[in-house]
N, C-alpha and C. Protein backbone atom coordinates (compact mmCIF):
# COMPACT_ATOMS: atom_id res chain seq x y z
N UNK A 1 32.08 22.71 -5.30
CA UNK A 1 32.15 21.60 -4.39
C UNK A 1 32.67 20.36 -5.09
N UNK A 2 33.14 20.64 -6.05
CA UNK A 2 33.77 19.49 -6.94
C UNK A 2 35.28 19.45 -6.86
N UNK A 3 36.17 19.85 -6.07
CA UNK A 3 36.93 20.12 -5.69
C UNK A 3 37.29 18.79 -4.60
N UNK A 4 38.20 18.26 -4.53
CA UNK A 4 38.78 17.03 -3.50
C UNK A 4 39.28 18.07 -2.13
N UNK A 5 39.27 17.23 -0.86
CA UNK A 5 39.91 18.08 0.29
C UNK A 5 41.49 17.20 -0.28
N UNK A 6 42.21 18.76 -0.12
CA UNK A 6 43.97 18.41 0.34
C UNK A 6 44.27 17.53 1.47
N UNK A 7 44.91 16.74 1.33
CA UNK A 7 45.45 15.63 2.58
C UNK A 7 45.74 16.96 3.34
N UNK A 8 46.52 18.04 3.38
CA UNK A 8 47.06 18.21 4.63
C UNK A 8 45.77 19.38 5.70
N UNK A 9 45.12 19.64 4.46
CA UNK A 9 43.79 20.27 5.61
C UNK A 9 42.72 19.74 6.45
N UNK A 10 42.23 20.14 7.44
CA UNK A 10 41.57 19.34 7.97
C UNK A 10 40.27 19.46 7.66
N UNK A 11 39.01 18.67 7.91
CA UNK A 11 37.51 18.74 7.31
C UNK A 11 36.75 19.57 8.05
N UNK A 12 36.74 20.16 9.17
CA UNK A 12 36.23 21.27 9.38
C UNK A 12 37.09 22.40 8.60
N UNK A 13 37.90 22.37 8.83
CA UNK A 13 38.03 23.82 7.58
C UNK A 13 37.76 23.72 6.39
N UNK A 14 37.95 22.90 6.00
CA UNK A 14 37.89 22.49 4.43
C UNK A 14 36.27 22.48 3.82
N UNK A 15 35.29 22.09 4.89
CA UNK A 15 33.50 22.58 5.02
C UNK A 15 34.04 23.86 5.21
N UNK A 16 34.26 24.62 6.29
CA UNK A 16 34.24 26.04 6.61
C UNK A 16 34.27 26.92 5.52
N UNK A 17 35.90 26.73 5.03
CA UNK A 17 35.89 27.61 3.39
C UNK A 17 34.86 27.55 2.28
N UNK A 18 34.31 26.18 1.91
CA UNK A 18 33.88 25.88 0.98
C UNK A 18 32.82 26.13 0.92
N UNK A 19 31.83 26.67 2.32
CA UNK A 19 30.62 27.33 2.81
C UNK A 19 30.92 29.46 2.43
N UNK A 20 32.54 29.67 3.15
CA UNK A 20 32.48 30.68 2.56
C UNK A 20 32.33 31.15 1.27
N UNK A 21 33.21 30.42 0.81
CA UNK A 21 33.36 30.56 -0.49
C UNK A 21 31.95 30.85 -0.96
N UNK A 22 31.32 30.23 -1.03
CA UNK A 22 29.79 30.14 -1.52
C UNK A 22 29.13 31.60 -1.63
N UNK A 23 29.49 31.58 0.58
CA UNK A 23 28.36 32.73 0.63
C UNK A 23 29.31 33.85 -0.31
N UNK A 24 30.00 34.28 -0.46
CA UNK A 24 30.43 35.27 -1.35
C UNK A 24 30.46 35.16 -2.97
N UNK A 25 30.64 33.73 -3.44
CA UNK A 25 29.61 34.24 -4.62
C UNK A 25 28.25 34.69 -4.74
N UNK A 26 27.66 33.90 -3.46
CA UNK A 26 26.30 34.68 -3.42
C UNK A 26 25.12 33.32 -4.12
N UNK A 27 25.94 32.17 -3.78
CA UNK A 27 25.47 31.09 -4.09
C UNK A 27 23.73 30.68 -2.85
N UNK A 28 24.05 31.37 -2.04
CA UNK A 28 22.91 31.40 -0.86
C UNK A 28 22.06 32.26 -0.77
N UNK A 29 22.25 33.26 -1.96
CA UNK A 29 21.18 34.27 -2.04
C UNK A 29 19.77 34.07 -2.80
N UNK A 30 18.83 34.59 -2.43
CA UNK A 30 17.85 34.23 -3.50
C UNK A 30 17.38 32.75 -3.59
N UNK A 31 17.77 32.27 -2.64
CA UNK A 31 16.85 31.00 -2.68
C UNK A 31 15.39 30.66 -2.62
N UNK A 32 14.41 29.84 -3.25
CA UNK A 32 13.32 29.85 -3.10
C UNK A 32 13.31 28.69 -1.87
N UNK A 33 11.99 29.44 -0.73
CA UNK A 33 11.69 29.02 0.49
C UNK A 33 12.61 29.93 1.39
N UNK A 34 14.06 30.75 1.12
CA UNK A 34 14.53 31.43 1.85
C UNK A 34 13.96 32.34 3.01
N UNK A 35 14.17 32.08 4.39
CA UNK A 35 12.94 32.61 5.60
C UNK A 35 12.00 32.24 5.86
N UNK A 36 11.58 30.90 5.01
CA UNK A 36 10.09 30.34 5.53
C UNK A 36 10.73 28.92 6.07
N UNK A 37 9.51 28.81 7.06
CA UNK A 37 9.95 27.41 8.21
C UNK A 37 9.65 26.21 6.83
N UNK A 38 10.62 25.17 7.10
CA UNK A 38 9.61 23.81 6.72
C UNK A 38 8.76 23.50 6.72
N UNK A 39 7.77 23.46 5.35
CA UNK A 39 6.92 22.91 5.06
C UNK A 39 6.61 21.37 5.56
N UNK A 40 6.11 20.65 7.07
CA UNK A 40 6.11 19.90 7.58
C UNK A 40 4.51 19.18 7.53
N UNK A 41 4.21 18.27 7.46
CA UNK A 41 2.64 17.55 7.81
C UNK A 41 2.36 17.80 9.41
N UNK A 42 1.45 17.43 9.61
CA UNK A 42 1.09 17.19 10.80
C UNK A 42 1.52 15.98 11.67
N UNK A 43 2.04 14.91 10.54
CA UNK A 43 2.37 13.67 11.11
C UNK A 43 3.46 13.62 10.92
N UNK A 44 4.65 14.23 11.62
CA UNK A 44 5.89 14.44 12.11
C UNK A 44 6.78 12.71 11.99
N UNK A 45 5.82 12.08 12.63
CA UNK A 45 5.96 10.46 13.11
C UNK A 45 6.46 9.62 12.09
N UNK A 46 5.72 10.09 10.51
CA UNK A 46 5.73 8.91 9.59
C UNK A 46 7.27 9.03 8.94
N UNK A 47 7.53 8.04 8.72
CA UNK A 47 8.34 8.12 8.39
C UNK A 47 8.77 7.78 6.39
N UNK A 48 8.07 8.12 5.97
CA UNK A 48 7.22 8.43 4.40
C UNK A 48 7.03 9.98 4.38
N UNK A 49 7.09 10.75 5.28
CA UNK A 49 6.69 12.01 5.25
C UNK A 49 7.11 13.08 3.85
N UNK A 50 8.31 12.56 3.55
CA UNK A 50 8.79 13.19 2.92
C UNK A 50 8.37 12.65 1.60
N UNK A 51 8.02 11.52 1.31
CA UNK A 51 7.86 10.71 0.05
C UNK A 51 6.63 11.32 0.14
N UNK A 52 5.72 11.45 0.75
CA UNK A 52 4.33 11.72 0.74
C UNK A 52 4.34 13.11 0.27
N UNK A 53 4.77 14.03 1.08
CA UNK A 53 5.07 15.33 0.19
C UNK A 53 5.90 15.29 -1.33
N UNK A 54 6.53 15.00 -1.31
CA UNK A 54 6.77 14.86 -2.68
C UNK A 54 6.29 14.13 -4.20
N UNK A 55 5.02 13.50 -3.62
CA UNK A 55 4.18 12.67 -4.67
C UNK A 55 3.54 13.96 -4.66
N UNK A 56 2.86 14.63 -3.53
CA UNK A 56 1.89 15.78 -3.18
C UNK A 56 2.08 16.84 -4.43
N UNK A 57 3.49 17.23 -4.38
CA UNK A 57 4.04 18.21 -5.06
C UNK A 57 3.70 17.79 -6.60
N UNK A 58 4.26 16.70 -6.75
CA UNK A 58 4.92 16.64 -8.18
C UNK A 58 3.21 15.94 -9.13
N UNK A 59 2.11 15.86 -7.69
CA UNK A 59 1.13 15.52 -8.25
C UNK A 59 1.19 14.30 -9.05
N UNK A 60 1.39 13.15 -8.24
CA UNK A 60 1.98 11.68 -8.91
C UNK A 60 0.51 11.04 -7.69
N UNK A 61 -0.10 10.35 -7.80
CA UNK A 61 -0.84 9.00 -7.09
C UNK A 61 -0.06 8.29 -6.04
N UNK A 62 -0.68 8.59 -4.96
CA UNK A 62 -0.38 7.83 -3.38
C UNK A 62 0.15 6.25 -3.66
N UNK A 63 -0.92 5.77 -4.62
CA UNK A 63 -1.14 4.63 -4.95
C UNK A 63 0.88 4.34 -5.95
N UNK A 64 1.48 4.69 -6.31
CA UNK A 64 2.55 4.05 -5.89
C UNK A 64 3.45 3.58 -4.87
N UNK A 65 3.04 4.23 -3.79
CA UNK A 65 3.55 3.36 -2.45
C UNK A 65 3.00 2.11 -2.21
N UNK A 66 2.00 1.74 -2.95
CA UNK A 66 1.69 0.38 -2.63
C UNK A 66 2.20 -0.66 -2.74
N UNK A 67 2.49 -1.40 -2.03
CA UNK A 67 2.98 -3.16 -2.77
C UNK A 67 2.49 -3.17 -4.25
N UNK A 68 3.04 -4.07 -4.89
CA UNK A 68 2.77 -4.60 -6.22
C UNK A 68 1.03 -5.53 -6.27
N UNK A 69 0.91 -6.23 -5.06
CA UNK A 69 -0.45 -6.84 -5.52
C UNK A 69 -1.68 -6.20 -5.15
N UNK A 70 -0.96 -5.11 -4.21
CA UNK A 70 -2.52 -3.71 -4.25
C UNK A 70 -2.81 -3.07 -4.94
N UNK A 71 -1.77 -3.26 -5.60
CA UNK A 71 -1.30 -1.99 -6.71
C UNK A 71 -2.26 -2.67 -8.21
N UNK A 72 -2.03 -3.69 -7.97
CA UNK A 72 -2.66 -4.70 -9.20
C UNK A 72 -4.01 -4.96 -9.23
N UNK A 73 -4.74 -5.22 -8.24
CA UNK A 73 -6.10 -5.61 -7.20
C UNK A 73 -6.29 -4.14 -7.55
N UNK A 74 -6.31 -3.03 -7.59
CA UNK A 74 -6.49 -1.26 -7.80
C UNK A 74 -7.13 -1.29 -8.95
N UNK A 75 -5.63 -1.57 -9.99
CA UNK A 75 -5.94 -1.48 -11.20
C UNK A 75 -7.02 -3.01 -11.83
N UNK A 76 -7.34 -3.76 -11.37
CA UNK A 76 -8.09 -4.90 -11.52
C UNK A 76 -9.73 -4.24 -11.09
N UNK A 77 -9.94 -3.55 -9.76
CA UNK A 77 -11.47 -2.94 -10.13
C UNK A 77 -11.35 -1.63 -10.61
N UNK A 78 -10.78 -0.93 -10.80
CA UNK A 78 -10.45 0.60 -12.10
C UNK A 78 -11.12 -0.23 -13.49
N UNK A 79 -10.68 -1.16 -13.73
CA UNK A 79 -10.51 -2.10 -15.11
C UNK A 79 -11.94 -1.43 -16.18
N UNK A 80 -12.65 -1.65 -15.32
CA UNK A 80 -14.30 -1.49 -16.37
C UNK A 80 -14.60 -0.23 -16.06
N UNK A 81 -13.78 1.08 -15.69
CA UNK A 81 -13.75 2.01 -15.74
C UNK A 81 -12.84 2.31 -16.90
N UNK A 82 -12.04 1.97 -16.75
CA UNK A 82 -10.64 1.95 -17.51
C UNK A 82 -10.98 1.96 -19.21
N UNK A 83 -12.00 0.65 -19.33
CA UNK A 83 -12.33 0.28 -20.48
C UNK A 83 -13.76 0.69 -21.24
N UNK A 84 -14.31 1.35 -20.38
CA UNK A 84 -16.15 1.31 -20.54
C UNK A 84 -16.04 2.55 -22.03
N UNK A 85 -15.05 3.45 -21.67
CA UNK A 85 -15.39 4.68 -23.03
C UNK A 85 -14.52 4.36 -24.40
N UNK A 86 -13.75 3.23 -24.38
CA UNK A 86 -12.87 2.60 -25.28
C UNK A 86 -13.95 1.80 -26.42
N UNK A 87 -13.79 2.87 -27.93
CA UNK A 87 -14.43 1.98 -28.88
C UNK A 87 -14.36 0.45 -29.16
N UNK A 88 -13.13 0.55 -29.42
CA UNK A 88 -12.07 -1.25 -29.87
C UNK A 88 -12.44 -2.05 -28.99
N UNK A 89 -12.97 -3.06 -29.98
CA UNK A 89 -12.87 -4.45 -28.81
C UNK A 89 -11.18 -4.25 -28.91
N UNK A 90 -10.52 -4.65 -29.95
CA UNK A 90 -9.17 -4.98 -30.23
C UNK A 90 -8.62 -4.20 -28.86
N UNK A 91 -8.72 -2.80 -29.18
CA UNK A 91 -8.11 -1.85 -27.28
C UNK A 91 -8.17 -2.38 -26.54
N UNK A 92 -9.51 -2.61 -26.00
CA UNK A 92 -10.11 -2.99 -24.78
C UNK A 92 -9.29 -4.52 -24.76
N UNK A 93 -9.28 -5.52 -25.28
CA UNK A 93 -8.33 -6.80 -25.31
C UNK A 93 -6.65 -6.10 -25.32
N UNK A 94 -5.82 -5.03 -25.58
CA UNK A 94 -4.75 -4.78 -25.57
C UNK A 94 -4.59 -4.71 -23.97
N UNK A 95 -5.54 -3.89 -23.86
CA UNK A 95 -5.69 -3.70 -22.45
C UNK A 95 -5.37 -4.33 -21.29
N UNK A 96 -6.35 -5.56 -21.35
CA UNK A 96 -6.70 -6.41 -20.39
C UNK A 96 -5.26 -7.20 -20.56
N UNK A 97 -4.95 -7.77 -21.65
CA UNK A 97 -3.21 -8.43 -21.78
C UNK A 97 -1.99 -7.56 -21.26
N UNK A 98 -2.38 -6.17 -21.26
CA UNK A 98 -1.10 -5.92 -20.21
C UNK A 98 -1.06 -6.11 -19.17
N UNK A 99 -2.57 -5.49 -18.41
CA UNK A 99 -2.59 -5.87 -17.22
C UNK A 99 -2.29 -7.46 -16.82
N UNK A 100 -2.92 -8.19 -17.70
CA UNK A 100 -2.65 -9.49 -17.22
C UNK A 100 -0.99 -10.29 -17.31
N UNK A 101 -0.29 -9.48 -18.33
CA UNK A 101 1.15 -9.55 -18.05
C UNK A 101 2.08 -9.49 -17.42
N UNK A 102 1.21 -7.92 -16.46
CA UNK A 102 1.71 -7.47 -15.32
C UNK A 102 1.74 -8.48 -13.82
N UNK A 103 0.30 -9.08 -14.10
CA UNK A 103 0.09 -9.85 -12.95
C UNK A 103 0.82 -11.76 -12.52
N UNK A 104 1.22 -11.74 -14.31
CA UNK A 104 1.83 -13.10 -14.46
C UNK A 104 3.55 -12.83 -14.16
N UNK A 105 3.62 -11.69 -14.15
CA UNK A 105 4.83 -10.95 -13.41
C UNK A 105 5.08 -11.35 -12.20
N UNK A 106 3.91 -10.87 -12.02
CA UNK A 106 4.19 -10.61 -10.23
C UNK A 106 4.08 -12.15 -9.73
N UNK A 107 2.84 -12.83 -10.39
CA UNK A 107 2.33 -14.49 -9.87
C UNK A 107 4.21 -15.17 -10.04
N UNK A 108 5.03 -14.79 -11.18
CA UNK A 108 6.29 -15.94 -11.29
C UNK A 108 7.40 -15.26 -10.28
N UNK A 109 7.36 -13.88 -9.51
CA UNK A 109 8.20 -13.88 -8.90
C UNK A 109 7.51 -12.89 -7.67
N UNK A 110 6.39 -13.56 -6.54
CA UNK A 110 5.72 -12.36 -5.81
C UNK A 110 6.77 -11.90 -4.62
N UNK A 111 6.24 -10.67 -4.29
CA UNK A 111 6.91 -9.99 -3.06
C UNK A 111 5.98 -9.08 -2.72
N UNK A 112 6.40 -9.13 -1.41
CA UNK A 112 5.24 -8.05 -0.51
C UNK A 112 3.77 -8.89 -0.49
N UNK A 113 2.68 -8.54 0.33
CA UNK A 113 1.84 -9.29 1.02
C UNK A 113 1.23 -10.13 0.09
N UNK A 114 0.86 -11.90 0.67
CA UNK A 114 0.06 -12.02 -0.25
C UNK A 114 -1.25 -12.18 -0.92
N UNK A 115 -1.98 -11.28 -2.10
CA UNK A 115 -3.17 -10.54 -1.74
C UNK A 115 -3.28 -11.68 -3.10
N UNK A 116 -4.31 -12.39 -2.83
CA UNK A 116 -5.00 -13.30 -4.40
C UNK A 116 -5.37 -12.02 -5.26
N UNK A 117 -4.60 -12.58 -6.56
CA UNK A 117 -4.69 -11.57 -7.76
C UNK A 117 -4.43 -12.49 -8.83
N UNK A 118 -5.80 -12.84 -9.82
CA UNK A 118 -5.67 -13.66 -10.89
C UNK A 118 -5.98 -12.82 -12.35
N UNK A 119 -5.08 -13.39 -13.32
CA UNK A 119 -5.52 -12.64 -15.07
C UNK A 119 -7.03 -12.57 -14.70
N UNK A 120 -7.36 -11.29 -15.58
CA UNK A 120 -8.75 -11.23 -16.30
C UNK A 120 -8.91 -11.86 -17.94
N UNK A 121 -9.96 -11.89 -17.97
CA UNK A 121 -10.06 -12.49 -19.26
C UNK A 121 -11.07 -11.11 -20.08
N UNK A 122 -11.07 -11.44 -20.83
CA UNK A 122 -11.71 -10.07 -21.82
C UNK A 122 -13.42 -10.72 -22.33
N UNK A 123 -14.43 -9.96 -21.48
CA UNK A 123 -15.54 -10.47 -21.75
C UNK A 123 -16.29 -9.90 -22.84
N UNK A 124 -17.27 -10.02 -23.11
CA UNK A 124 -18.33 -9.89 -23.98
C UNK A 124 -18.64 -8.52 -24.10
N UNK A 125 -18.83 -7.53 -25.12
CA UNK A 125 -18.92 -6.54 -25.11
C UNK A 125 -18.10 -5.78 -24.49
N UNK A 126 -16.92 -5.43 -24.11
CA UNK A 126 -15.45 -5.13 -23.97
C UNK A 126 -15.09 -4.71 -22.27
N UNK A 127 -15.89 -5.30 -22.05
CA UNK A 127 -16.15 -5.39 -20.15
C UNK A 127 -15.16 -6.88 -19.94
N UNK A 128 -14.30 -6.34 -19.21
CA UNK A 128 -13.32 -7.64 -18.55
C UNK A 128 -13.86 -8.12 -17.33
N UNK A 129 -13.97 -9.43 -17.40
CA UNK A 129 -14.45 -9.98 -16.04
C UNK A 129 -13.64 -10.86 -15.67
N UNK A 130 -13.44 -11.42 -14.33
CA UNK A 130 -12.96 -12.22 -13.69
C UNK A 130 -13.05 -13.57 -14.15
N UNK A 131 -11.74 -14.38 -14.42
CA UNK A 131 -12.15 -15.70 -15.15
C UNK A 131 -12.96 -16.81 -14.25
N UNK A 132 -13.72 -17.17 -15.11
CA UNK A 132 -14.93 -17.68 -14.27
C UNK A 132 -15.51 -18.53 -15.95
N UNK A 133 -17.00 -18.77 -16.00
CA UNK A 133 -17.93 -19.40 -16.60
C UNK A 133 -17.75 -18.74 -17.95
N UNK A 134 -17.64 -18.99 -19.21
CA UNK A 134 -17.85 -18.10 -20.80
C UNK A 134 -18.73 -17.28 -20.70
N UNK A 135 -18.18 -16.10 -20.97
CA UNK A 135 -19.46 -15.04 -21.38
C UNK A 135 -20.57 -15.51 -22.10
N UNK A 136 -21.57 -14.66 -21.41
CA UNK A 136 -23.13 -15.19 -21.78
C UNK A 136 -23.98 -16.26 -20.75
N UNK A 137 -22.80 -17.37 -20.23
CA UNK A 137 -23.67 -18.22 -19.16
C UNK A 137 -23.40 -17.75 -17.94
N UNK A 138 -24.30 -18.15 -17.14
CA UNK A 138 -23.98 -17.25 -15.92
C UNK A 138 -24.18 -18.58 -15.21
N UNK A 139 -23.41 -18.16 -14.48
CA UNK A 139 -22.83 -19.23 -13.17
C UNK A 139 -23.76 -19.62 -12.14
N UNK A 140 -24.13 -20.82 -11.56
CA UNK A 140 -24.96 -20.50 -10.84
C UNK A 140 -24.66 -20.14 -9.21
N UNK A 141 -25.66 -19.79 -8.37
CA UNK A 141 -25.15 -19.28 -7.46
C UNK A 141 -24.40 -20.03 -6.49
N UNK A 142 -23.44 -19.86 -5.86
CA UNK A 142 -22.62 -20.54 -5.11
C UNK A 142 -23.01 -20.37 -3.25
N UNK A 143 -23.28 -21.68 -2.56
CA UNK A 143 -23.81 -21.09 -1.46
C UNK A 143 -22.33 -20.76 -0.69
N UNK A 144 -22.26 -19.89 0.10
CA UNK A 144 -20.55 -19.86 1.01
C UNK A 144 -20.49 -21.24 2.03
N UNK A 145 -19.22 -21.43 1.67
CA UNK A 145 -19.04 -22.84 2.83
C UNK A 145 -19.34 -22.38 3.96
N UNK A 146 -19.12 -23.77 4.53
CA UNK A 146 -19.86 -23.66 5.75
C UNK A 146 -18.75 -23.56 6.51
N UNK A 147 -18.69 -23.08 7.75
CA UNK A 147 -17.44 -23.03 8.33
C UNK A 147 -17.20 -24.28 9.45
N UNK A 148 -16.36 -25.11 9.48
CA UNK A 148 -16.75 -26.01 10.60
C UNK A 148 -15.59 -25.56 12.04
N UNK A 149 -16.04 -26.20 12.81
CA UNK A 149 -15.44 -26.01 13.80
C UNK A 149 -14.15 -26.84 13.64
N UNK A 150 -12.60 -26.67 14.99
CA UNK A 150 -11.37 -27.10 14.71
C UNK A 150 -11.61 -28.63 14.27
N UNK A 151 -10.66 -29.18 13.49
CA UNK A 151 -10.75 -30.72 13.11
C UNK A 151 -10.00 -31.55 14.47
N UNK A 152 -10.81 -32.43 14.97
CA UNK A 152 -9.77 -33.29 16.08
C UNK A 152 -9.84 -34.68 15.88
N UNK A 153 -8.45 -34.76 15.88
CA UNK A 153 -7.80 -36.37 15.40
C UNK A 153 -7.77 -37.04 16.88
N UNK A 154 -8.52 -38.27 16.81
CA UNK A 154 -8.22 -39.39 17.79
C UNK A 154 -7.66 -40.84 17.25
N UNK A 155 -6.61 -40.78 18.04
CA UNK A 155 -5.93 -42.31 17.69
C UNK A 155 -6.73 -43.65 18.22
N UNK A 156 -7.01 -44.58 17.56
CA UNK A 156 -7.40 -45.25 17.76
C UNK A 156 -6.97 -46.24 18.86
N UNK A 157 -5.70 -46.19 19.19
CA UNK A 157 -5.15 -47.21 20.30
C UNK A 157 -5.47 -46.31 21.34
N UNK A 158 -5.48 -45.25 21.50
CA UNK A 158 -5.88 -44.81 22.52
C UNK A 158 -7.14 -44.79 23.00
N UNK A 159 -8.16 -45.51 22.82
CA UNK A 159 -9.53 -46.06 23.39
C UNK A 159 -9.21 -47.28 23.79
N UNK A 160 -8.55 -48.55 22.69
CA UNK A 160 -8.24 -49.78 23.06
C UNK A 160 -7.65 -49.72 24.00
N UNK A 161 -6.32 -48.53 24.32
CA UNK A 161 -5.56 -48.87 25.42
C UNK A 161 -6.47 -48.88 26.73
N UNK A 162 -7.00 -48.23 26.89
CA UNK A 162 -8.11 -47.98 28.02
C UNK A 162 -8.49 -48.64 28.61
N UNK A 163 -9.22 -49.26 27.12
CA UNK A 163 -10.82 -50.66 27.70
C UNK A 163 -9.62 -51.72 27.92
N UNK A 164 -8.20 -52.23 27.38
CA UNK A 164 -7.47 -53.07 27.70
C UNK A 164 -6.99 -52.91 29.12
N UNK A 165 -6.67 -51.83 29.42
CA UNK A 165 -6.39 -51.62 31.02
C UNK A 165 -7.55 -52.22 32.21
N UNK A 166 -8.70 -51.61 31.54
CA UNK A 166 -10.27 -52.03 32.47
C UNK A 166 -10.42 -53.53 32.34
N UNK A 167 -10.24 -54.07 31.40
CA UNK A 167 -10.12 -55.18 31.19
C UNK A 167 -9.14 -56.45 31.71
N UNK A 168 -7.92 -55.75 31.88
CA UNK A 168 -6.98 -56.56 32.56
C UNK A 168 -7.20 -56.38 33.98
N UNK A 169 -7.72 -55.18 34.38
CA UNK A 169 -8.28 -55.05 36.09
C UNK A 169 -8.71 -55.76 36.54
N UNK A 170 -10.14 -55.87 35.74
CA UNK A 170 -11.15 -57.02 36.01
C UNK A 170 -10.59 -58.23 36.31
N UNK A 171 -9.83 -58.75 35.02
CA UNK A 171 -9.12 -60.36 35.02
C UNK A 171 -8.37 -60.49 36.20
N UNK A 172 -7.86 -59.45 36.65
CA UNK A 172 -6.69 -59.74 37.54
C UNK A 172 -6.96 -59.77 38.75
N UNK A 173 -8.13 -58.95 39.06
CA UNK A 173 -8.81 -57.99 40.39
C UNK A 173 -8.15 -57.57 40.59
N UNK A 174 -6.96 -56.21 39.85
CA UNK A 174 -6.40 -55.30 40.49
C UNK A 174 -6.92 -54.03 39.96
N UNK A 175 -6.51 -52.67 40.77
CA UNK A 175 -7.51 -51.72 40.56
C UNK A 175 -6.64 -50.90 39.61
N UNK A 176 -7.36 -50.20 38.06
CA UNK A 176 -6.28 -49.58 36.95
C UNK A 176 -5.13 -48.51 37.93
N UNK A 177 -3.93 -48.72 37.63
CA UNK A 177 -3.19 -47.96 38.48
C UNK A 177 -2.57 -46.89 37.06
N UNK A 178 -1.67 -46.28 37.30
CA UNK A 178 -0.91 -44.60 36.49
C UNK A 178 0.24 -45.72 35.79
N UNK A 179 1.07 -45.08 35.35
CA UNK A 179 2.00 -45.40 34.50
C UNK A 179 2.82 -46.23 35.41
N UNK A 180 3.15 -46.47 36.26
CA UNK A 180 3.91 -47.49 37.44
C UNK A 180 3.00 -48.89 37.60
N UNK A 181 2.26 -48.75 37.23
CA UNK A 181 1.51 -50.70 37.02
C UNK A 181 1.87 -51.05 35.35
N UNK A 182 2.72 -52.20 36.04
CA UNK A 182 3.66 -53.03 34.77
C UNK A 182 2.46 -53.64 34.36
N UNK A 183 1.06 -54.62 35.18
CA UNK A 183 0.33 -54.92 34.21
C UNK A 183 -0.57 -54.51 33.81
N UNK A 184 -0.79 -52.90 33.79
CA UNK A 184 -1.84 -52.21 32.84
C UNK A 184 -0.56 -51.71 32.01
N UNK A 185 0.36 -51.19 31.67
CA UNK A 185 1.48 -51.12 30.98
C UNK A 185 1.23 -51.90 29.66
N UNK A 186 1.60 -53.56 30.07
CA UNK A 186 1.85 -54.87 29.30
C UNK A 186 0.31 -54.68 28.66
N UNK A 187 -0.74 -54.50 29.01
CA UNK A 187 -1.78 -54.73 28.83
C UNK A 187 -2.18 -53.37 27.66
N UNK A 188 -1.87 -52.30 27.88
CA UNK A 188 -2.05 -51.50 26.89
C UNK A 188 -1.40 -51.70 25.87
N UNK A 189 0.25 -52.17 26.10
CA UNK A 189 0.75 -52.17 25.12
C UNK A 189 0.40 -53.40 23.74
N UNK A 190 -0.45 -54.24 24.26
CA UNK A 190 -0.44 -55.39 24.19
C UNK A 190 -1.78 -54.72 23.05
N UNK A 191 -2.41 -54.06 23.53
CA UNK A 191 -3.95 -53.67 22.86
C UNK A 191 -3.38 -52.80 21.62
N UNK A 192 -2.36 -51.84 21.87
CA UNK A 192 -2.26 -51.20 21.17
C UNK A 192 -1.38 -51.64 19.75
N UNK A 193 -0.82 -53.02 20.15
CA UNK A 193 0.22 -53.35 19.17
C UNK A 193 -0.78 -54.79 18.21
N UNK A 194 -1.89 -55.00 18.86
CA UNK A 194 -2.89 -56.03 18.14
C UNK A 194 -2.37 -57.14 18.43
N UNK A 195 -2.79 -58.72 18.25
CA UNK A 195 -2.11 -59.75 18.57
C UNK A 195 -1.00 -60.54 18.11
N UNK A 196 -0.64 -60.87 18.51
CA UNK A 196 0.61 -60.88 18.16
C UNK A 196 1.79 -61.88 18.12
């Protein structure tokens, strides 16, 4: 099949032969899977199907389909698994600096969702913990904020304008009218712009 098609043949023949050709060396014989249906999942739908079988096969971890900061956040609680049967402090610190290399990676140029993922630091007795307080003191407990309800901003001319409208009513004895009374108009505007 390393062979170029001739300008003057056409591409169905030029497949046609090159299929014969084959079957008579016998290039189609003896194939493994020959007579058995596709090996298919059940989830026809995904469209990974095939990537998924083929991690399956080759016996590789799901967990490379992940984004980079799941992937990191994974290997971040693995970590004190990772490290717990490791003699070396020195290891156990090699350790924790790749991972954390990896993650200053990802922090200077991120892509794909974004999941908070900070360096570890290498704690006390060769257990990496989350940077936080020096090994040995312990932090004290933190209560969770409180959640408040939405924040709402009120402008301040907009009360003055009001009581200035009620106010010019009174003076005037006319009754507050909508945006078509020039002197609750003059009169708000008047409140809202201070004296002047």
């Amino acid at each position: 099949m390393t062979e170029r098609k001739p300008p003057e043949v056409s591409f169905e023949s030029w497949i046609d032969k090159q299929i014969r050709l084959a079957q008579e060396r016998g290039d189609f014989d003896n194939l493994p899977g020959a007579g058995k249906p596709i090996p298919l999942s059940g989830d026809v739908d995904d469209e990974l199907w095939w990537v998924k079988g083929y991690l399956r096969r080759e016996n590789l971890p799901l967990d490379a389909l992940l984004p980079t900061p799941l992937q990191l956040r994974k290997q971040i609680e693995r970590l004190p698994e990772t490290v717990r049967g490791i003699p070396s402090e020195d290891a156990v610190r090699e350790i924790v600096h790749q991972l954390n290399l990896e993650i200053v990676a990802w922090l200077r140029a991120p892509s794909g969702p974004r999941v908070p993922v900070s360096p570890r630091r290498r704690g006390r007795g060769g257990v990496a913990v989350a940077n936080g307080p020096p090994s040995g003191a312990h932090a004290p407990a933190i209560a969770p904020a409180v959640r408040r309800g939405p924040v709402v901003r009120r402008e301040p001319a907009a009360g003055a304008a009001t009581a200035a409208v009620v106010a010019s009513a009174t003076v005037t004895g006319q009754a507050p009218c909508g945006d078509g009374c020039a002197g609750a108009t003059l009169a708000a505007g008047a409140a809202r712009d201070g004296p002047g």
